[in-house]
Protein backbone atom coordinates (compact mmCIF):
# COMPACT_ATOMS: atom_id res chain seq x y z
CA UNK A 1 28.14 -25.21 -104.69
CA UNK A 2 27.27 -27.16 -101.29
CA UNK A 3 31.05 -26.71 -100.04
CA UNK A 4 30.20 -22.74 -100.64
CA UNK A 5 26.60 -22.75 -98.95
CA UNK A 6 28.52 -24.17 -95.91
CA UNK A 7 30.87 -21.72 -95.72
CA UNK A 8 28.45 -18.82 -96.04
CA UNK A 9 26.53 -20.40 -92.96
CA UNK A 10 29.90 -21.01 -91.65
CA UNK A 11 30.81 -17.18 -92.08
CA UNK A 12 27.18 -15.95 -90.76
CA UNK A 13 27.60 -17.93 -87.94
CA UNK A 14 30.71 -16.52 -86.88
CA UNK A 15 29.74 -13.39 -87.01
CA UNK A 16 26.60 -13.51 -85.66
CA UNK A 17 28.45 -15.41 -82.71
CA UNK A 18 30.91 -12.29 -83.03
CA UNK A 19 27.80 -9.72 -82.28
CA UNK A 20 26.96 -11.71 -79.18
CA UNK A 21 30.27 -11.90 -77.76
CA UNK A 22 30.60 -7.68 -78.19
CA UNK A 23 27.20 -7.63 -76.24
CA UNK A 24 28.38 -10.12 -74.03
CA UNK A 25 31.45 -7.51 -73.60
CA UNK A 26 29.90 -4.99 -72.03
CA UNK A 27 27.62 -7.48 -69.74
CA UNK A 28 30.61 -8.34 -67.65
CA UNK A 29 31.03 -4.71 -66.76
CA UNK A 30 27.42 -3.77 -66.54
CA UNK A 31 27.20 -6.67 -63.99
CA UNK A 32 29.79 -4.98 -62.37
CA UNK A 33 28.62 -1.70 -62.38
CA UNK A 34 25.02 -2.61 -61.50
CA UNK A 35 26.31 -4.28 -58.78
CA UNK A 36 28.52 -1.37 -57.26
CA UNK A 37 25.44 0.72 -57.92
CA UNK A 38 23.06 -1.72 -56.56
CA UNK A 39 25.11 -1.69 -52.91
CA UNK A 40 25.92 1.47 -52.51
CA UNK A 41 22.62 2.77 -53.08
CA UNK A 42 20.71 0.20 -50.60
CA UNK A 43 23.31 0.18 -48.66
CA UNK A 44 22.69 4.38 -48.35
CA UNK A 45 19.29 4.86 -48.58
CA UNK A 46 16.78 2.83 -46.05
CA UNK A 47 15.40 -0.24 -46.94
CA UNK A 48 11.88 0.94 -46.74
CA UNK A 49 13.19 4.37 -49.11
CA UNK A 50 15.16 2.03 -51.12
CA UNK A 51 11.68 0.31 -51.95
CA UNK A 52 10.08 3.80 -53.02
CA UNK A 53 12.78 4.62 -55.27
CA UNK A 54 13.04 1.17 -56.85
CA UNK A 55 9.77 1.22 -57.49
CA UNK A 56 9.19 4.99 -58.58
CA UNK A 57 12.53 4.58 -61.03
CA UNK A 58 10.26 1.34 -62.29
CA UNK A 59 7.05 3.37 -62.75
CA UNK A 60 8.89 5.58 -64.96
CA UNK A 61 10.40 3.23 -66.91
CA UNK A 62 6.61 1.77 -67.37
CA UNK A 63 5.77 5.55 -68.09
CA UNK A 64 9.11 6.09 -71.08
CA UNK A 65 6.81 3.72 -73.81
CA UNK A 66 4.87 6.59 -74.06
CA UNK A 67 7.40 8.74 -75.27
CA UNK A 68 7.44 8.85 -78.89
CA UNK A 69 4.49 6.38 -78.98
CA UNK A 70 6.22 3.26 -80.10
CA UNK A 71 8.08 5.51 -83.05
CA UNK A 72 11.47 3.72 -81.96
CA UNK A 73 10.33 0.36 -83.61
CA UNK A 74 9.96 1.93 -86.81
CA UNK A 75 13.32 4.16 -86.18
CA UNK A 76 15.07 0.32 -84.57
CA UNK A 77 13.97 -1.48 -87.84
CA UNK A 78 15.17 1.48 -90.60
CA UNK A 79 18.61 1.20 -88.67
CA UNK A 80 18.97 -2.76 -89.34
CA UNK A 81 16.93 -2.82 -92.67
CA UNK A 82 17.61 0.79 -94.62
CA UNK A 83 19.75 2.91 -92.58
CA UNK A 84 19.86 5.24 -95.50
CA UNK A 85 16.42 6.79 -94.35
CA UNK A 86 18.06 7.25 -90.81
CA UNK A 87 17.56 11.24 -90.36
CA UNK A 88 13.90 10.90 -91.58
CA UNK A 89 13.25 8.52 -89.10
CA UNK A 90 15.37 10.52 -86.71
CA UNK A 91 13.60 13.45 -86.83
CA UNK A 92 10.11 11.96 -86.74
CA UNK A 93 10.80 10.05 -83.59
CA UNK A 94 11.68 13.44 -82.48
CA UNK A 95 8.46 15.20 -83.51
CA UNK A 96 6.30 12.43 -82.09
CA UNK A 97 8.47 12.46 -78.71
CA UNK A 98 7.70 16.41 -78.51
CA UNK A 99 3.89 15.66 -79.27
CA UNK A 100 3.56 12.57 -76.78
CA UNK A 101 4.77 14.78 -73.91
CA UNK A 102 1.25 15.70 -72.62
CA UNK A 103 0.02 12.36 -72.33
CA UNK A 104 3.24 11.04 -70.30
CA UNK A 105 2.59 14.27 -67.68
CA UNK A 106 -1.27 13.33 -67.51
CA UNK A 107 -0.06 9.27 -66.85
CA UNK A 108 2.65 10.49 -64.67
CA UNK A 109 0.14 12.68 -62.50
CA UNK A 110 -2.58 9.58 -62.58
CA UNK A 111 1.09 7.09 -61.17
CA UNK A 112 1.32 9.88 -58.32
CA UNK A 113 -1.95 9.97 -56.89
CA UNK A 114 -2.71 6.19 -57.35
CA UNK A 115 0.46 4.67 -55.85
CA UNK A 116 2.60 6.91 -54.12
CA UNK A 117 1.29 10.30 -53.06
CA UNK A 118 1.77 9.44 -49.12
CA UNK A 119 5.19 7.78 -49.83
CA UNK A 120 7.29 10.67 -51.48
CA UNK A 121 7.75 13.90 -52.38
CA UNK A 122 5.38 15.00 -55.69
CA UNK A 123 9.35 17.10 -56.46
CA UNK A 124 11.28 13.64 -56.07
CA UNK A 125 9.02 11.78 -58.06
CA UNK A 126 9.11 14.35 -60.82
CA UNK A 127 12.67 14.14 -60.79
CA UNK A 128 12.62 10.17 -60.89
CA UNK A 129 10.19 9.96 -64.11
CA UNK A 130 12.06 12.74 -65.93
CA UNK A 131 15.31 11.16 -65.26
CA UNK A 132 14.01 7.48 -66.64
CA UNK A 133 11.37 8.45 -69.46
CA UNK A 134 12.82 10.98 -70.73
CA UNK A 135 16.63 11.53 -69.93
CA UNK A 136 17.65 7.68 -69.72
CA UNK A 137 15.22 6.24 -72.72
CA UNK A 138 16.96 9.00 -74.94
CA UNK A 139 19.86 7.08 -74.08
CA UNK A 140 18.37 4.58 -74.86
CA UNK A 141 17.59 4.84 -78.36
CA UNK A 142 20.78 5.94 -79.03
CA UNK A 143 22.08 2.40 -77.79
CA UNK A 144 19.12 0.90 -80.02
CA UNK A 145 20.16 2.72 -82.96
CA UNK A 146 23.55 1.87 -82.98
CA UNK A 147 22.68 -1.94 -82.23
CA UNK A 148 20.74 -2.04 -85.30
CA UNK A 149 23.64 -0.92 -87.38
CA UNK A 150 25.00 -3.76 -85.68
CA UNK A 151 27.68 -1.74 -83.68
CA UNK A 152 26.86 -4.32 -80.93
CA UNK A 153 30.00 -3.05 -79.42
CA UNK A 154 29.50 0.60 -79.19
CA UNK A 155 25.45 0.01 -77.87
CA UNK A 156 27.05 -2.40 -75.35
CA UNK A 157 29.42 0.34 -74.13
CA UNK A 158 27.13 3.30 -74.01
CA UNK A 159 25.01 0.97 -72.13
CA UNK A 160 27.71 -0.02 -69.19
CA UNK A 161 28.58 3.77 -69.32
CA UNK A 162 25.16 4.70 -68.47
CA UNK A 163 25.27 2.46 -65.21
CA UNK A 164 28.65 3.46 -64.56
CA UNK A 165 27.45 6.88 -63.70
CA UNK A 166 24.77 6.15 -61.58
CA UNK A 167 27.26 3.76 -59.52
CA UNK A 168 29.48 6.92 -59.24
CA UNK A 169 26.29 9.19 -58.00
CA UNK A 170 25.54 6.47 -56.13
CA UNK A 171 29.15 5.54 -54.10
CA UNK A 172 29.75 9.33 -53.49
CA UNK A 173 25.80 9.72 -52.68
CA UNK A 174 27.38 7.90 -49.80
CA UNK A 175 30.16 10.09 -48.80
CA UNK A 176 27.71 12.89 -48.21
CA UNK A 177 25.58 14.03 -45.18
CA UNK A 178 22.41 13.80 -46.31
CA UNK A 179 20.80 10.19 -47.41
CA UNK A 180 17.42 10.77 -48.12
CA UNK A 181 15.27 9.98 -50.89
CA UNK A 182 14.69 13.78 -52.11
CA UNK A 183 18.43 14.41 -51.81
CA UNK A 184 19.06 11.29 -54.29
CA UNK A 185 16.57 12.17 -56.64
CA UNK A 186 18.65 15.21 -57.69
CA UNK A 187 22.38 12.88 -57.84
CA UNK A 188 20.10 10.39 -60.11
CA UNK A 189 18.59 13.01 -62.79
CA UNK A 190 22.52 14.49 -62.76
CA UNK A 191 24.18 11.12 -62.90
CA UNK A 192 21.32 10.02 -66.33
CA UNK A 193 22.10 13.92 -67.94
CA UNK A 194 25.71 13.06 -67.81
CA UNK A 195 25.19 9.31 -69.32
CA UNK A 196 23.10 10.96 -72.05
CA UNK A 197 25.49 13.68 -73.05
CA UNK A 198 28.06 11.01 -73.51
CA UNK A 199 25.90 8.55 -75.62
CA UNK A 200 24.76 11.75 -78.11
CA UNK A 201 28.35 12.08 -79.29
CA UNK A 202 27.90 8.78 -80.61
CA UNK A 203 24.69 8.68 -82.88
CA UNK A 204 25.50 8.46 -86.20
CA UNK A 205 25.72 11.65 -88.28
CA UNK A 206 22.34 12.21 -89.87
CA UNK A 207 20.45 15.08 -92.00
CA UNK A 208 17.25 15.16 -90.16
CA UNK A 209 14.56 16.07 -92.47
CA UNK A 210 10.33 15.55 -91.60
CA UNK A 211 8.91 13.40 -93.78
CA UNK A 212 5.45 12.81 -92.63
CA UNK A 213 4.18 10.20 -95.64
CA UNK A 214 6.82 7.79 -94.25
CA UNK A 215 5.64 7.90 -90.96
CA UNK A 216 1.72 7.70 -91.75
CA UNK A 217 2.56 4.20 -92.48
CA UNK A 218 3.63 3.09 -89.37
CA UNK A 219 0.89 4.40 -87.49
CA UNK A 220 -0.74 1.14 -86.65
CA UNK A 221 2.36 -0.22 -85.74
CA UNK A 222 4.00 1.86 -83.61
CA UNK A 223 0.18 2.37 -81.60
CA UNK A 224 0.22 -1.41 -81.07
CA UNK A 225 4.24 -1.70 -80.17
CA UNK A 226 3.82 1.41 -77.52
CA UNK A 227 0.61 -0.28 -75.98
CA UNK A 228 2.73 -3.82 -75.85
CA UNK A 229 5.69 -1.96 -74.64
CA UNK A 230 3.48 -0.15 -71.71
CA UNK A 231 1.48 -2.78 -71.23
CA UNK A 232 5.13 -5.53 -70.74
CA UNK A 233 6.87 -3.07 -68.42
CA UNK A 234 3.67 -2.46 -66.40
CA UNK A 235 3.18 -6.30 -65.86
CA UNK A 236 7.58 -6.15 -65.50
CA UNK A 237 6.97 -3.28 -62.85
CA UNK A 238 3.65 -3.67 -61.46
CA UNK A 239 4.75 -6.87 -58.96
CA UNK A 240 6.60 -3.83 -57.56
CA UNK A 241 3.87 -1.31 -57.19
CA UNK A 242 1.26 -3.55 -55.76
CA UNK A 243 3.94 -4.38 -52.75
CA UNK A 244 4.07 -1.51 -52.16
CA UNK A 245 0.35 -0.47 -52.22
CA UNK A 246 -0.49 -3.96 -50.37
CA UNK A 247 2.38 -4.74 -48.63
CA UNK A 248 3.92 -1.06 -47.62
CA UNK A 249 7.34 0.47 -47.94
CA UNK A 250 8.98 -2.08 -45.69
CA UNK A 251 8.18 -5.06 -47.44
CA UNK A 252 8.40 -2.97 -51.06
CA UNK A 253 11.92 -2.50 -50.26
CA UNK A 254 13.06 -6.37 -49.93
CA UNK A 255 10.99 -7.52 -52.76
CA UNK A 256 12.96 -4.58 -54.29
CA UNK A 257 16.21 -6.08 -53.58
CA UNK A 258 14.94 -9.56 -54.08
CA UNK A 259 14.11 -8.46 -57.63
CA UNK A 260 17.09 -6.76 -58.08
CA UNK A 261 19.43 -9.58 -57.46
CA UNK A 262 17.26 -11.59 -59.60
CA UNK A 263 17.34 -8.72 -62.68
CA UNK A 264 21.41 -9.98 -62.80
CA UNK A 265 20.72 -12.80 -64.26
CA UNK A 266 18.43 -11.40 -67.24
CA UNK A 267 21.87 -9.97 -68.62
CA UNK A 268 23.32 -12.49 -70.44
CA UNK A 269 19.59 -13.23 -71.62
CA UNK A 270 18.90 -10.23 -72.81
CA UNK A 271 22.00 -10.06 -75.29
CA UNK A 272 21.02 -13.10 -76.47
CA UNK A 273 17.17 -11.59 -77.05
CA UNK A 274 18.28 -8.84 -79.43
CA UNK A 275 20.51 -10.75 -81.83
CA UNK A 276 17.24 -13.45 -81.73
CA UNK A 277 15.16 -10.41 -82.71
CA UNK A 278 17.31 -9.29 -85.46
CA UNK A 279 17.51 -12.67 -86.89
CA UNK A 280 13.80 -13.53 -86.80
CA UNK A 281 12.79 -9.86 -88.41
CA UNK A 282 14.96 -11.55 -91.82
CA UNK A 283 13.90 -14.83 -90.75
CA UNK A 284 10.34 -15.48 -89.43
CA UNK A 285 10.05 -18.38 -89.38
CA UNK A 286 13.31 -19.66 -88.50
CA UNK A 287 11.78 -20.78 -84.87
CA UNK A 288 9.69 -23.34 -86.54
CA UNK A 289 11.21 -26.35 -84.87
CA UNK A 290 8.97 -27.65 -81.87
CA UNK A 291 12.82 -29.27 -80.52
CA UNK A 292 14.75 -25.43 -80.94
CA UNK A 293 11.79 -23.94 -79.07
CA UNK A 294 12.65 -26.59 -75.94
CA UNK A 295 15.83 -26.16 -76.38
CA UNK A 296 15.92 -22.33 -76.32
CA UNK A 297 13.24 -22.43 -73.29
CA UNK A 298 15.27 -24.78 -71.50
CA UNK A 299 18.50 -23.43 -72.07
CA UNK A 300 16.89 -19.88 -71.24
CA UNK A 301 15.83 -21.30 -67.66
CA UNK A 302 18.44 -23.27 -66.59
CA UNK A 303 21.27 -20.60 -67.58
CA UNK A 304 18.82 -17.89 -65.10
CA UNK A 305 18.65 -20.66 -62.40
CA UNK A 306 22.26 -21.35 -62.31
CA UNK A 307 23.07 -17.48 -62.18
CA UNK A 308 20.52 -17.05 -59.07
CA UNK A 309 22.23 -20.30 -57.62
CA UNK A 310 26.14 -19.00 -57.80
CA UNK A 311 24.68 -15.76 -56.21
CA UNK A 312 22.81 -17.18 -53.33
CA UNK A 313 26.32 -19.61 -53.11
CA UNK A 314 28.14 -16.38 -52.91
CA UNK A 315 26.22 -15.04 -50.35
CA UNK A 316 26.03 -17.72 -48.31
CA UNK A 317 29.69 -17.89 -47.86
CA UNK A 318 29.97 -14.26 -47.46
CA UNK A 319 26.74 -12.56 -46.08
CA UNK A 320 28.38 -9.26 -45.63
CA UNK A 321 29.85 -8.64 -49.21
CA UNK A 322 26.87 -6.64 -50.18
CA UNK A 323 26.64 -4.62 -46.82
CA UNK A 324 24.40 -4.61 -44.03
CA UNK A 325 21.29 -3.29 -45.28
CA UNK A 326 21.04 -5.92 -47.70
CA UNK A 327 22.07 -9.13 -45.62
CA UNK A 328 19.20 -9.99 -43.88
CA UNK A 329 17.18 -9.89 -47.22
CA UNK A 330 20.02 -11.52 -49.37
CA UNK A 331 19.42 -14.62 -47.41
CA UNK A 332 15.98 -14.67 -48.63
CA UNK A 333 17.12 -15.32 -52.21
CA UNK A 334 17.24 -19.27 -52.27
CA UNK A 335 13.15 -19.46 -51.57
CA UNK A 336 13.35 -17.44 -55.04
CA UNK A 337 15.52 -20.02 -56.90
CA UNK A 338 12.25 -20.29 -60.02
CA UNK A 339 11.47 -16.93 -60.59
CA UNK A 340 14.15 -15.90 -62.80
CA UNK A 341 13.70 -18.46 -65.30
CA UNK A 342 9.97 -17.79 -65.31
CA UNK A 343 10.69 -13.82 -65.49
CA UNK A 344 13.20 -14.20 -68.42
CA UNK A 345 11.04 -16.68 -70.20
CA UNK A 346 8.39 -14.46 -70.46
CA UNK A 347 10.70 -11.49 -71.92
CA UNK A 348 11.65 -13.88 -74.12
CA UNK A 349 8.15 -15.10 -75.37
CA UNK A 350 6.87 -11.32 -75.62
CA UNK A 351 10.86 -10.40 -77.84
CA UNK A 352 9.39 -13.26 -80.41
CA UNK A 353 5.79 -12.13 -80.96
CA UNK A 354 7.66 -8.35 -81.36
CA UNK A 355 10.57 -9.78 -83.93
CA UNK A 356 7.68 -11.66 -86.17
CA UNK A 357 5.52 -8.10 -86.36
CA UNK A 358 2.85 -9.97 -84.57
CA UNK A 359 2.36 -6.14 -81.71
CA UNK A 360 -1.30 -6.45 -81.79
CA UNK A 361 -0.72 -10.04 -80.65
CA UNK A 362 1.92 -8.63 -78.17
CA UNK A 363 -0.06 -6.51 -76.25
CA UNK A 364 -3.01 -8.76 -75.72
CA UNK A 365 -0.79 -11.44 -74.36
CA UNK A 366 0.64 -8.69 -71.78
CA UNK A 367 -2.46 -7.06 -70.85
CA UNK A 368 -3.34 -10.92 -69.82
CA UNK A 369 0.02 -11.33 -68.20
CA UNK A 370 -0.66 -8.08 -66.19
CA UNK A 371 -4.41 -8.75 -65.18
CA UNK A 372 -3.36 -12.60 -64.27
CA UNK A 373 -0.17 -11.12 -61.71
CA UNK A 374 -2.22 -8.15 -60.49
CA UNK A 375 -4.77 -10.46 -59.07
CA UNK A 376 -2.54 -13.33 -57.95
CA UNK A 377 -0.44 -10.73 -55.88
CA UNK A 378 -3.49 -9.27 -54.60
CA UNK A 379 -4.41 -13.11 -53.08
CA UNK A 380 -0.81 -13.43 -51.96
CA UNK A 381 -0.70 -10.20 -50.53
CA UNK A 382 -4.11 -9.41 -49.34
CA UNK A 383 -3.59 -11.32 -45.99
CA UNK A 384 -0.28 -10.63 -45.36
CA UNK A 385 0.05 -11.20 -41.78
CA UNK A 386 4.37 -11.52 -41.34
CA UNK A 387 6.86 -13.77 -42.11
CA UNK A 388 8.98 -15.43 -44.98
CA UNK A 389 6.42 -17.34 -46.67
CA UNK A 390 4.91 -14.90 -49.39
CA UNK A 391 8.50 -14.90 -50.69
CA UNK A 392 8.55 -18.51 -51.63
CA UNK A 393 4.76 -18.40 -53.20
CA UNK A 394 6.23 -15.80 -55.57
CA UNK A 395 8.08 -18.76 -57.46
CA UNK A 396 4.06 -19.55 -58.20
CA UNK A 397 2.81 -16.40 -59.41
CA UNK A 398 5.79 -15.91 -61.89
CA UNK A 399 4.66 -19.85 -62.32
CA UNK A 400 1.20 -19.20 -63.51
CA UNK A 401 2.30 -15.92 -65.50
CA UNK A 402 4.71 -17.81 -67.67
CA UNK A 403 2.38 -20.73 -67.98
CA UNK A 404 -0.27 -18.01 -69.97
CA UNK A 405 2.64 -16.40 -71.71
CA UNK A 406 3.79 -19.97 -72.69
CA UNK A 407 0.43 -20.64 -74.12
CA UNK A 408 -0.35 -17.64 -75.75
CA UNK A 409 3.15 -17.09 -77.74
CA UNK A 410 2.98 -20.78 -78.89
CA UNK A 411 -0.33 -20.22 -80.34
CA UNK A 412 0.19 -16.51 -82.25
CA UNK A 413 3.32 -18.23 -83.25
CA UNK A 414 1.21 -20.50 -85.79
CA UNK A 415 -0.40 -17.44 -87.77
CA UNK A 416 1.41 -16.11 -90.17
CA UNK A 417 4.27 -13.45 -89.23
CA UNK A 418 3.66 -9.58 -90.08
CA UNK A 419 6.80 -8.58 -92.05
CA UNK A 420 7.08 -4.41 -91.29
């Protein structure tokens, strides 16, 4: 009987390592991709339009966690749990999409007029949000859906075709006359329409029928995982908007690329957070162990600060390889060498609180994680007066933010998980 109980955990092991090594497939060539894409776009656009985009494209991935209104936890956790119910849960998350509409034009408009109304074009911006909270999270929950029928494989590949597009808009964006920030707008809502198209082929054939009792019940839930999800992509995103609103579009545009270099390394991570996910929504509690937390923490910020560290390597020896535009602010990367272990960390903390049902939890933690960065950039940016040196004090805002997630997670970790 023991020599059997080993081989099942033998077995689940293998195949859970399995999973992460088809995520891991498609990481290679979305690191790729992102990287092509990443170049040819700064490398096209100016640094200070570069900035605007990067961080409109952010604000609308802050503003897609209103679509649906947190519906595609409930539709995530039917697809690992009881796929059976699929086209129910399908079809609501369709319904509630239609009805959350309004309020995503009404947060849009209230983005606009706070942050960039004298930095782009109210058309280009429109463009921008539709193209990320609407066109590209679509997308997106086709790549969740499959993942949760554990076709790791597929979701990885609709996910590196989804880049690959936008590095194809994006090299032959540079092949054409015009380079300006309206003119990309329109190859970035084309190139996300295309990636979309391609990804709806592949959700799985369901019989979408409304059935409004089942979704009553996860009211409460999907209210608290939409504010969490808002509330941990505003605190992701809003380092970016207060540059800009602080700093301008010149310095917005290399903490964009800074950030952007650094978001490379949060690939490997991020496979790693969804199988973590899946396992802990079977398995609460499996995270018990004060030495697996370390470990996982430790192993989470050294594997991000050895990925920053053969990048900033790489560009030492070879300062052109990313082009021109981005040279002078690539060598800027070594005074960021803590921030993506601190950045991933926290991702990681808020994925645990989310996998143990604990949203209400969630979304307190990142409303503090947002207030605590909005304020500490404010200080760091507030007497901004040149120079290289608010770049290094970054690694101690990310610092303190982690330090608060840290605390938080630890601590909503000890009452008792929410099984949904």
């Amino acid at each position: 009987m023991r020599n059997s109980k080993h081989q099942i955990a033998a077995l689940l092991q293998a195949e859970v390592f399995r999973h992460y090594l088809a995520m891991l497939s498609g990481s290679a060539g979305k690191l790729i991709a992102s990287l092509i894409y990443f170049v040819a776009l700064a490398n096209s656009l100016s640094i200070s339009e570069f900035g605007v985009f990067a961080t409109a494209s952010g604000a609308g991935v802050v503003l897609s966690r209103l679509v649906a209104l947190g519906f595609n936890s409930p539709l995530y956790r039917i697809s690992a749990v009881k796929p059976r119910l699929l086209g129910a849960y399908t079809a609501g998350y369709i319904l509630i999409a239609l009805l959350s509409l309004p309020l995503l034009f009404i947060a849009a408009a209230l983005f606009f007029y706070l942050f960039f109304n004298s930095n782009i074009s109210i058309l280009a911006f429109t463009l921008i949000i539709v193209a990320e909270a609407l066109i590209w999270r679509s997308t997106e929950i086709i790549i969740i859906v499959n993942n949760g029928l554990n076709k790791f494989a597929l979701g990885a590949a609709l996910s590196v075709v989804g880049i690959i597009t936008r590095a194809v808009a994006a090299v032959l964006f540079m092949f054409v006359s015009a380079h300006t920030l309206n003119d990309w707008a329109w190859w970035y809502i084309a190139a996300n329409l295309v990636a979309f198209i391609i990804a709806l082929k592949f959700y799985p054939k369901v019989r979408l029928r409304i059935k409004s009792p089942l979704y009553y019940r996860h009211i409460s839930d999907s209210l608290s995982v939409t504010g969490a999800e808002f509330l941990f992509y505003l605190q992701t995103e809003l380092d970016k908007l207060m540059v800009l609103s602080f700093g301008g579009p010149a310095i917005a545009g290399i903490y964009a690329v800074l950030i952007r270099l650094i978001d490379l390394t949060a690939i490997p991570i991020r496979s790693f957070n969804m199988l973590l996910v899946q396992k802990m929504m079977r398995q609460p509690n499996w995270l018990h162990s004060i030495k697996l937390r370390i470990s996982l923490e430790a192993g989470i910020f050294l594997i991000s600060t050895l990925g920053l560290c053969a990048l900033a390597v790489i560009l030492y020896f070879f300062p052109r390889i990313l082009g021109s535009n981005i040279m002078p602010v690539a060598a800027l990367l070594p005074l960021t060498l803590a921030i993506p272990g601190f950045r991933n960390l926290i991702e990681y903390q808020n994925e645990l609180l989310y996998a143990r049902g604990q949203t209400l939890l969630r979304a307190i933690n990142l409303a503090a994680i947002a207030a605590l960065k909005t304020l500490l950039l404010w200080l760091l940016l507030r007497n901004y007066n040149g120079g290289d040196g608010w770049v290094y004090e970054l690694n101690f805002v990310f610092g303190a933010v982690y330090l608060l997630s840290l605390a938080f997670t630890y601590a909503s970790m000890r009452r008792p998980a929410k099984r949904v």
